[in-house]
N, C-alpha and C. Protein backbone atom coordinates (compact mmCIF):
# COMPACT_ATOMS: atom_id res chain seq x y z
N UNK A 1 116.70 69.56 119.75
CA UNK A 1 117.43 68.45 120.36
C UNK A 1 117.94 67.56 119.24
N UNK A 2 119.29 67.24 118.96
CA UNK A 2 119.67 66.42 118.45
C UNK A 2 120.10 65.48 118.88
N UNK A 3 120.43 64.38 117.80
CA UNK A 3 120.73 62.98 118.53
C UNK A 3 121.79 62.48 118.98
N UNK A 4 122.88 63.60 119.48
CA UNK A 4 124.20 63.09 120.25
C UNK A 4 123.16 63.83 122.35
N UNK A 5 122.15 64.94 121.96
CA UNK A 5 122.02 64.81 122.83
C UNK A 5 121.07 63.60 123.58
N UNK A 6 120.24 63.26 122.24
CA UNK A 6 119.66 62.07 123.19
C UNK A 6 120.29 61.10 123.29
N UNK A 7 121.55 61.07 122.94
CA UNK A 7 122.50 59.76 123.61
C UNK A 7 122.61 60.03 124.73
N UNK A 8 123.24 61.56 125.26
CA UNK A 8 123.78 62.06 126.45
C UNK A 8 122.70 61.56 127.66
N UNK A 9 121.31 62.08 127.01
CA UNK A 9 120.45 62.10 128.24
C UNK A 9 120.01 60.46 128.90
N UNK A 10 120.51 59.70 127.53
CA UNK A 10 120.35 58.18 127.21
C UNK A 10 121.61 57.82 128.98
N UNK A 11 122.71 58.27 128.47
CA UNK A 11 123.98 57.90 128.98
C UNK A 11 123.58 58.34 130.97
N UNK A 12 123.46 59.25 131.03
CA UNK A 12 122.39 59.90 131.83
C UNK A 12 121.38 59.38 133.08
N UNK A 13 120.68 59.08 131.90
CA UNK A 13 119.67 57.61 132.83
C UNK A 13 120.36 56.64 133.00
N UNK A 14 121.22 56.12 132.45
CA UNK A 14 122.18 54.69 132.87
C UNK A 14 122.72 54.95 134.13
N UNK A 15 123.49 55.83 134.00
CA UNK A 15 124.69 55.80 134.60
C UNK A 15 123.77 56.34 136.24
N UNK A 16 122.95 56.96 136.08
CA UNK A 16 122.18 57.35 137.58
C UNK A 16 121.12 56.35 137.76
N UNK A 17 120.72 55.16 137.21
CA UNK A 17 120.00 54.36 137.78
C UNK A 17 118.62 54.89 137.27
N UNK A 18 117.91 55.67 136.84
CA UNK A 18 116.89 56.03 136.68
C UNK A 18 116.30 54.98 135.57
N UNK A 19 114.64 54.34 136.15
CA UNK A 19 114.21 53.82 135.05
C UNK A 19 113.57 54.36 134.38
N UNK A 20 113.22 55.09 134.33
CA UNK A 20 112.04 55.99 133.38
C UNK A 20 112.53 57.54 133.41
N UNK A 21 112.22 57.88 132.04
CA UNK A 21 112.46 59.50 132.37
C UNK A 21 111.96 59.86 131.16
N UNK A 22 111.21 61.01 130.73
CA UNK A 22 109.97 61.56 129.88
C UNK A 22 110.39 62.79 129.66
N UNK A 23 110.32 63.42 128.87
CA UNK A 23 111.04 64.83 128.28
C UNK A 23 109.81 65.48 126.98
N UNK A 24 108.98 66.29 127.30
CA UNK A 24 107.83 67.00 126.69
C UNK A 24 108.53 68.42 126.29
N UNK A 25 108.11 69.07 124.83
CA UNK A 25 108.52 70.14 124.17
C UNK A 25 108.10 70.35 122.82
N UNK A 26 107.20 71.84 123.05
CA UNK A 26 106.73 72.08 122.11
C UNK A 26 105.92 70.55 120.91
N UNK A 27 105.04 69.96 121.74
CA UNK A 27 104.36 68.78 120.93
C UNK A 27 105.26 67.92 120.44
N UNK A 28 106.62 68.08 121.26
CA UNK A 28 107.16 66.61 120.68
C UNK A 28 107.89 65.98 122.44
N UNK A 29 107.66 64.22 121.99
CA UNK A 29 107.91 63.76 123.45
C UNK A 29 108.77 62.57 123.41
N UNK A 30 109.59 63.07 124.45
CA UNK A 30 110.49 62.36 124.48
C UNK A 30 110.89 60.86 125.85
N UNK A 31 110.59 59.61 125.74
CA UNK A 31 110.16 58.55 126.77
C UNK A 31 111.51 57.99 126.67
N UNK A 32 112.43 57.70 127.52
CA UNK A 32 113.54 56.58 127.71
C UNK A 32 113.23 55.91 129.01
N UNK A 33 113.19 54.83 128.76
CA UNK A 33 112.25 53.40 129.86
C UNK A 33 113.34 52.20 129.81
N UNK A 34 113.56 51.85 131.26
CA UNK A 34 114.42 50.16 130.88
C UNK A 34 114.28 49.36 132.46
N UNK A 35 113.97 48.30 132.06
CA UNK A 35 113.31 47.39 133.41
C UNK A 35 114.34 47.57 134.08
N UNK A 36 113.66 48.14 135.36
CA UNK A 36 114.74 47.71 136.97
C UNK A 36 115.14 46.55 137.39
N UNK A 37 116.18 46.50 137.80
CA UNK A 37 116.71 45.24 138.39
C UNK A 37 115.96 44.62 139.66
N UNK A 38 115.96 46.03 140.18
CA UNK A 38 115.37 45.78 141.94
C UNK A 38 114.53 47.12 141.90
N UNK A 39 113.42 47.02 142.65
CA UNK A 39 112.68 48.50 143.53
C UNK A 39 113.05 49.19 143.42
N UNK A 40 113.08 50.59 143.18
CA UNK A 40 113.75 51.52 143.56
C UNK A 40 112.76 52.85 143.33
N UNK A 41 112.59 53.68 144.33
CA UNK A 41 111.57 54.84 144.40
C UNK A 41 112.18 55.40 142.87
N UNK A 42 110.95 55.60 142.35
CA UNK A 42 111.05 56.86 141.06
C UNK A 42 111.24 58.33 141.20
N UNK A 43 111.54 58.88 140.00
CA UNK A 43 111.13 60.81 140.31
C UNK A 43 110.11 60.76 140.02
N UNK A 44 109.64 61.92 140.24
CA UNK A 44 107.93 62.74 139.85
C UNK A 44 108.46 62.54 138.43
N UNK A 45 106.97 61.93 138.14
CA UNK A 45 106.62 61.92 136.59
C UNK A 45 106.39 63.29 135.97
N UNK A 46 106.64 64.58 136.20
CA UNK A 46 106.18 65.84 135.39
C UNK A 46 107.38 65.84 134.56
N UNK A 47 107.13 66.22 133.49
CA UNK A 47 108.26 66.17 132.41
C UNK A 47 109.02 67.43 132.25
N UNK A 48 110.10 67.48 132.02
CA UNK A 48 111.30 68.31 131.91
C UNK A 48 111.34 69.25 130.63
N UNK A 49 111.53 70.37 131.13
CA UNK A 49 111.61 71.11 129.47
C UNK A 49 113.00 71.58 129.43
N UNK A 50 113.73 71.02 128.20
CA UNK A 50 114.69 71.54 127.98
C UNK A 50 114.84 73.10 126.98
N UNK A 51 115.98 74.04 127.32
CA UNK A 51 116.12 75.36 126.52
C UNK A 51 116.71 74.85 125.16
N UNK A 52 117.32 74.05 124.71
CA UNK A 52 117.68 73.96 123.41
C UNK A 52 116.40 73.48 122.52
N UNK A 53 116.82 73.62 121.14
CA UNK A 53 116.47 74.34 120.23
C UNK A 53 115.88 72.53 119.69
N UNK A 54 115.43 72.71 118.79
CA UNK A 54 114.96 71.24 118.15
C UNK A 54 115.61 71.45 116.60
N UNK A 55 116.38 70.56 116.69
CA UNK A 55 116.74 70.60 115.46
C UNK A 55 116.70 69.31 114.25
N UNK A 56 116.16 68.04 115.13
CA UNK A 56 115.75 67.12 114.51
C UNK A 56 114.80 66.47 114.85
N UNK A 57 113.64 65.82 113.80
CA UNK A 57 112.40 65.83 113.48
C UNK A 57 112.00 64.88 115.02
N UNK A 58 110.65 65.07 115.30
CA UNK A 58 110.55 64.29 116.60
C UNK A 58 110.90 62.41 116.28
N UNK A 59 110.09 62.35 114.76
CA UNK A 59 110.22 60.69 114.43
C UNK A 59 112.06 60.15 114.59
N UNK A 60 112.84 61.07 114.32
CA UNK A 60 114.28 60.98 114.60
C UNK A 60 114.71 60.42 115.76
N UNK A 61 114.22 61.19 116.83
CA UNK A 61 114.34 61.17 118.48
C UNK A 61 113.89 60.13 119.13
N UNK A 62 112.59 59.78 118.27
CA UNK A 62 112.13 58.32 119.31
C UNK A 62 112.51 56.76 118.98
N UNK A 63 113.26 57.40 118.07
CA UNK A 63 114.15 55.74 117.31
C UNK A 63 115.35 55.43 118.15
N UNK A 64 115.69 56.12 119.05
CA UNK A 64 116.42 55.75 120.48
C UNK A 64 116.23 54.91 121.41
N UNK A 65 115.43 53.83 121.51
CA UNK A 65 115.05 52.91 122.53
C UNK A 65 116.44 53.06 123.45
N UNK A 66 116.32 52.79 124.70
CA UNK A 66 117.08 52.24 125.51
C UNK A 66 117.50 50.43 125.37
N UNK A 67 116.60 49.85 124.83
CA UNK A 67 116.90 48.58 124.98
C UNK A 67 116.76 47.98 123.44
N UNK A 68 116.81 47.47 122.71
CA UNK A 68 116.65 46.81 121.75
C UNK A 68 115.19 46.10 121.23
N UNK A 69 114.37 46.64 120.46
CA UNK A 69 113.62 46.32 120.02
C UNK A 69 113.40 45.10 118.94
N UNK A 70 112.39 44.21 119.22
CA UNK A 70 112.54 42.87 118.68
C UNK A 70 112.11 43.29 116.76
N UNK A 71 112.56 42.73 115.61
CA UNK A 71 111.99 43.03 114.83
C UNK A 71 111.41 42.13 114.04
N UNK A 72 110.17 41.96 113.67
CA UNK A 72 109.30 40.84 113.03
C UNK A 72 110.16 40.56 111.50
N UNK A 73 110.53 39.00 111.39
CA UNK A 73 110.65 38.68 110.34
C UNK A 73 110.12 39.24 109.09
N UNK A 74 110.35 39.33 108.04
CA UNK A 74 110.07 39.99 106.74
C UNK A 74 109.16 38.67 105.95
N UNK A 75 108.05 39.44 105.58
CA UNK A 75 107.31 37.86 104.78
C UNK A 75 107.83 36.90 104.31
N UNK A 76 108.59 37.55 103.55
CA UNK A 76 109.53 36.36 102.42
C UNK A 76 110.37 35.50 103.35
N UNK A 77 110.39 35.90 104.60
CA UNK A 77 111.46 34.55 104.92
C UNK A 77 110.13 33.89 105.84
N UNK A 78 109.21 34.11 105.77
CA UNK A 78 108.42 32.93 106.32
C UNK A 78 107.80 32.47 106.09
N UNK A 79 107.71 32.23 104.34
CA UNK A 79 107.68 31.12 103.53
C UNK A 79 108.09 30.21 103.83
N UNK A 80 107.61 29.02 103.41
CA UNK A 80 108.27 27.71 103.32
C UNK A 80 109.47 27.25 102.57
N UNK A 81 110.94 26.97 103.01
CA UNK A 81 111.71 27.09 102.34
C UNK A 81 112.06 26.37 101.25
N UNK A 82 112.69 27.19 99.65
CA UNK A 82 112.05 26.63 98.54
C UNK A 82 113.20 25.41 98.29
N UNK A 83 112.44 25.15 97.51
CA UNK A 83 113.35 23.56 97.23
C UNK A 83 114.38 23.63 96.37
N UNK A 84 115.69 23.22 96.38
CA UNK A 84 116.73 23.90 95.61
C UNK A 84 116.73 23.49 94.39
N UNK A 85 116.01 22.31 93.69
CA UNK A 85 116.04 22.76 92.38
C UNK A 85 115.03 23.39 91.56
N UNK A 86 114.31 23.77 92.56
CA UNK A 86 112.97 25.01 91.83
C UNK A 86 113.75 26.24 91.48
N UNK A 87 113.22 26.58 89.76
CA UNK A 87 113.17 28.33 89.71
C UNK A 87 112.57 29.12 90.62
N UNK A 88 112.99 29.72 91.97
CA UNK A 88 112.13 30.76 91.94
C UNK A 88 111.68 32.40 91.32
N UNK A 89 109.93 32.19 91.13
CA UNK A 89 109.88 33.09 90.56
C UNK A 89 109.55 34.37 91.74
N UNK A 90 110.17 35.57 91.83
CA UNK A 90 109.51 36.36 92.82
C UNK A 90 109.00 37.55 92.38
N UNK A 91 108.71 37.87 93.38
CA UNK A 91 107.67 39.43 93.01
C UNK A 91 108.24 40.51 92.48
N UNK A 92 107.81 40.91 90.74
CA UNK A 92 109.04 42.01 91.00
C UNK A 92 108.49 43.66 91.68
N UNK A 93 106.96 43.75 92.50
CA UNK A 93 106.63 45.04 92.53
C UNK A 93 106.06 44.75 94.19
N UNK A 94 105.40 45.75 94.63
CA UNK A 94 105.00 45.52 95.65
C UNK A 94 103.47 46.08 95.52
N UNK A 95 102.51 44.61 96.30
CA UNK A 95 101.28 44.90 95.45
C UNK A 95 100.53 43.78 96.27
N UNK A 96 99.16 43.74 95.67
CA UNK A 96 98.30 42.33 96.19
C UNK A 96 98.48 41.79 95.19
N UNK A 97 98.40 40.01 95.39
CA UNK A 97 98.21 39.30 94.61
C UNK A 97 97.48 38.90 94.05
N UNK A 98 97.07 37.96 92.85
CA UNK A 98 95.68 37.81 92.17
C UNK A 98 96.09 36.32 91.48
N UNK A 99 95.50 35.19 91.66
CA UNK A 99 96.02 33.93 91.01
C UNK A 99 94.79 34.24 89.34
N UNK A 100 94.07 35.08 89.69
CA UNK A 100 92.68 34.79 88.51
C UNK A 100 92.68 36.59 88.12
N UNK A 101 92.35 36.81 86.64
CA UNK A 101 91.65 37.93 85.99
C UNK A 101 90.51 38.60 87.19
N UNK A 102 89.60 37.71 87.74
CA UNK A 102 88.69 37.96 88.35
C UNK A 102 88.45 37.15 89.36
N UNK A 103 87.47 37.57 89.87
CA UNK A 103 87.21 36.86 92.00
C UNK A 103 86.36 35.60 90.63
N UNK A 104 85.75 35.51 89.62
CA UNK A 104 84.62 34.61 88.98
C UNK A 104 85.43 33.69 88.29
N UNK A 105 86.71 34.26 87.80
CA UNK A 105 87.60 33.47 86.14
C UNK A 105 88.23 31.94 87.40
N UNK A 106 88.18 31.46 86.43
CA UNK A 106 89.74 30.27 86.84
C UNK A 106 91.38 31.20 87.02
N UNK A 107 91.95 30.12 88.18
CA UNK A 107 93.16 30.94 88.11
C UNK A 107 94.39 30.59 86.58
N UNK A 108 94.76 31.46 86.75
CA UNK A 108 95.87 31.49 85.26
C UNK A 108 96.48 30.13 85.44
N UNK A 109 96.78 29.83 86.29
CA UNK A 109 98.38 28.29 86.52
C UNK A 109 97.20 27.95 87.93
N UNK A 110 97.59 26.65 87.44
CA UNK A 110 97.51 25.52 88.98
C UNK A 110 98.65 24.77 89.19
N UNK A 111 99.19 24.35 90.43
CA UNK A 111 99.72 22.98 90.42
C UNK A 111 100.10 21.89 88.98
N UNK A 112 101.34 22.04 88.61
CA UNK A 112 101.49 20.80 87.92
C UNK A 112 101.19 21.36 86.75
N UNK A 113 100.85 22.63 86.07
CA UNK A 113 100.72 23.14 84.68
C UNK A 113 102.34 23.17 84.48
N UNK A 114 102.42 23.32 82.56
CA UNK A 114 103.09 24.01 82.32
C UNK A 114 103.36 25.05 81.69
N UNK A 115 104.47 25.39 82.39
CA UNK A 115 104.33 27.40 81.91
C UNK A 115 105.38 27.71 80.57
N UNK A 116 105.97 28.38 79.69
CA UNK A 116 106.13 29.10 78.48
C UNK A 116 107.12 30.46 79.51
N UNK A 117 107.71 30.99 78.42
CA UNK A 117 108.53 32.19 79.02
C UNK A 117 107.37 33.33 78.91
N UNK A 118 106.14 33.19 78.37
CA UNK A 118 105.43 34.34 78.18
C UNK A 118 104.24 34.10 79.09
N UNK A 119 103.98 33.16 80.00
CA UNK A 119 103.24 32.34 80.10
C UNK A 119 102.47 33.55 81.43
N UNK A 120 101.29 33.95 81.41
CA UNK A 120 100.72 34.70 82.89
C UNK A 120 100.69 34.00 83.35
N UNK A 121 101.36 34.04 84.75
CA UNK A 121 100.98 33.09 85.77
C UNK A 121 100.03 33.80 87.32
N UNK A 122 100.05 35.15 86.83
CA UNK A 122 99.79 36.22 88.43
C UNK A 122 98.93 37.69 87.83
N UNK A 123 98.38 37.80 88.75
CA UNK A 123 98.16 39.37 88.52
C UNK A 123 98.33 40.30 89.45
N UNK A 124 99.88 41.48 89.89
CA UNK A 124 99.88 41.84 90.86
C UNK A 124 99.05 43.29 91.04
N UNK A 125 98.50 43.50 91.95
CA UNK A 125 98.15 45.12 91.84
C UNK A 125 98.61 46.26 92.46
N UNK A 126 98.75 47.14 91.87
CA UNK A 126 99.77 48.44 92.50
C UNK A 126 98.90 49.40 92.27
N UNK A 127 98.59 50.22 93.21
CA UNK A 127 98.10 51.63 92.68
C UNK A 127 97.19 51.45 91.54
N UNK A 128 96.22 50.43 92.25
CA UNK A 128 95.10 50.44 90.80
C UNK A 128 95.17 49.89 89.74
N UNK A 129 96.92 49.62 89.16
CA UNK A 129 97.25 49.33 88.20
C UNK A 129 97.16 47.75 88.22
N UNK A 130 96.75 46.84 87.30
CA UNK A 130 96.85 45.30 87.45
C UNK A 130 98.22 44.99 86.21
N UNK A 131 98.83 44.56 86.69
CA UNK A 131 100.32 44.12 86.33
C UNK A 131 100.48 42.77 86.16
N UNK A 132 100.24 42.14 84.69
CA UNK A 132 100.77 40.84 84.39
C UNK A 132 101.90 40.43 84.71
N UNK A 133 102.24 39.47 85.58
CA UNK A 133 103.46 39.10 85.72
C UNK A 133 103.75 37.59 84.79
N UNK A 134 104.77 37.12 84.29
CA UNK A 134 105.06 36.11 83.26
C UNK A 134 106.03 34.97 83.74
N UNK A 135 105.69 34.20 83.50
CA UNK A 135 106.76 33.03 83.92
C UNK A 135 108.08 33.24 83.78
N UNK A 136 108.57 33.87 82.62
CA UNK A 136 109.84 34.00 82.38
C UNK A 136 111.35 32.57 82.75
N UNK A 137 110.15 31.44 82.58
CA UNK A 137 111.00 30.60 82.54
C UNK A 137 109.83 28.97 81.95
N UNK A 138 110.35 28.06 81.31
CA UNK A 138 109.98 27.05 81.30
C UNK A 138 109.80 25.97 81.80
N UNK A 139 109.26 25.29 82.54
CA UNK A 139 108.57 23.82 83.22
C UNK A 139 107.45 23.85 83.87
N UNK A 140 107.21 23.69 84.99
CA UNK A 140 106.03 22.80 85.86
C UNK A 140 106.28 24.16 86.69
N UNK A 141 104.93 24.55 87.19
CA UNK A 141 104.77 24.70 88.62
C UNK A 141 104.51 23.92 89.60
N UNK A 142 105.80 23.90 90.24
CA UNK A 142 105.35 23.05 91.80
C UNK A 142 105.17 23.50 92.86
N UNK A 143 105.18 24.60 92.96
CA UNK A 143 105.06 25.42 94.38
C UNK A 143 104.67 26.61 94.58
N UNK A 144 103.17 26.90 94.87
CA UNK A 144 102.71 28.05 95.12
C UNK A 144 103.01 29.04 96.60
N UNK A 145 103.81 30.00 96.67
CA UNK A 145 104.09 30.76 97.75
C UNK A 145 103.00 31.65 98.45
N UNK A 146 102.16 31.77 97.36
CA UNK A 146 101.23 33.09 98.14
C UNK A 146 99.85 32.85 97.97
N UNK A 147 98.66 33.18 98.77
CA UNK A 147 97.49 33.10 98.99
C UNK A 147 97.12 34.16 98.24
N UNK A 148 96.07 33.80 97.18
CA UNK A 148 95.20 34.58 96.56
C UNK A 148 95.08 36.14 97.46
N UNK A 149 94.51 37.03 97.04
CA UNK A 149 94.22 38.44 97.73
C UNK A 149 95.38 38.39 98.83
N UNK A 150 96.66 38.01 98.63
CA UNK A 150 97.43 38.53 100.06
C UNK A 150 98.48 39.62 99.34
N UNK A 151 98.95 40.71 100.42
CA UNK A 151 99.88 41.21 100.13
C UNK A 151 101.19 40.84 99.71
N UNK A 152 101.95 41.85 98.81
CA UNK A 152 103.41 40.57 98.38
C UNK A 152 104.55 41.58 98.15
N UNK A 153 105.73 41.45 99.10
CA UNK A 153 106.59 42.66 98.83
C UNK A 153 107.58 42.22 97.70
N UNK A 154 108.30 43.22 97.66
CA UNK A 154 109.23 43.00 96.36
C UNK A 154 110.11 42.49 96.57
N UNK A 155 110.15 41.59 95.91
CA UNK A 155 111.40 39.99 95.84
C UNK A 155 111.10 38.89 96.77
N UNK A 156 109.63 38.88 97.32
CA UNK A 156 109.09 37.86 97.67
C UNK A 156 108.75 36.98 97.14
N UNK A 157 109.29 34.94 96.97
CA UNK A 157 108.89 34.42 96.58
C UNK A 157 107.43 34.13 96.10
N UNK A 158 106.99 33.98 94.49
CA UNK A 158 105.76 33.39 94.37
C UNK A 158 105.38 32.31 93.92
N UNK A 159 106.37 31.74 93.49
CA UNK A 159 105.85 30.46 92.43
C UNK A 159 107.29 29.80 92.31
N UNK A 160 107.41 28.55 92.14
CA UNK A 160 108.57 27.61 92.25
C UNK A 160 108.63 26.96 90.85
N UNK A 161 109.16 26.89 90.06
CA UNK A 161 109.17 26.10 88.64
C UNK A 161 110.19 24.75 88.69
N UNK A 162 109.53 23.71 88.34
CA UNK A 162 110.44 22.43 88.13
C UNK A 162 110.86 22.54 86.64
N UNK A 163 112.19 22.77 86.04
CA UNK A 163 112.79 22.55 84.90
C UNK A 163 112.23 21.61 84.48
């Protein structure tokens, strides 16, 4: 089954009113669902086997919603928004964060330090690997973006620098 036919079968259920309709084959399954307006008796729920051939992966097929799926904001925009004359510095990897060497050390930067272009301010971790990240700019930190041990995707704000 490819994906002009699950438009068809998409087009299908619209156009005949059907709210639900379920399509099972060979361990892959196929659900198109969309709220009724009003009542209306259903078909028998036993699922339909179609004779064509599968020709694209099942994860392909079920990315068809009938209706529009809501999608959760991305971390970085639900940060607090940064202040426009801060550097921001962001993440360049995708990793956990670390303000300290260790859960025991002091963290590298607090509030109100100042940082050097070489200056550690983070430690991200990837695959085991612990990754100094550097100020790469000069003044004050004024604004910390991320909570110790939290996850941090790439080009997510972390740190705000006052020139």
């Amino acid at each position: 089954m490819d994906l002009k036919e699950v438009r068809e079968l998409i087009k299908l259920v619209t156009e005949r009113g059907i709210t639900e309709f379920e399509i099972e084959r060979e361990g892959f399954r196929l659900r198109i669902a969309r709220p009724s307006e009003s009542p209306a008796p259903s078909l028998p729920s036993a699922p339909v086997i179609m004779q064509t051939p599968v020709t694209a992966a099942p994860e392909a097929l079920q990315l068809a919603p009938s209706a529009p799926q809501p999608v959760p904001a991305p971390i970085a925009t639900l940060a607090a928004a940064p202040e426009p004359e801060l550097r921001i510095i962001k993440s360049p990897i995708v990793g956990t964060f670390y303000r300290s060497p260790s859960p025991t050390s002091e963290p590298f930067i607090k509030l109100g330090d100042q940082v050097e272009n070489e200056t550690v301010i983070c430690i991200i971790e990837a695959m085991k690997l612990m990754n100094e990240i550097h100020a790469e700019a000069v003044g004050e930190i004024a604004k910390i973006f991320v909570e110790n041990g939290q996850p941090v995707e790439y080009g997510q704000p972390l740190f705000g620098i006052k020139a």
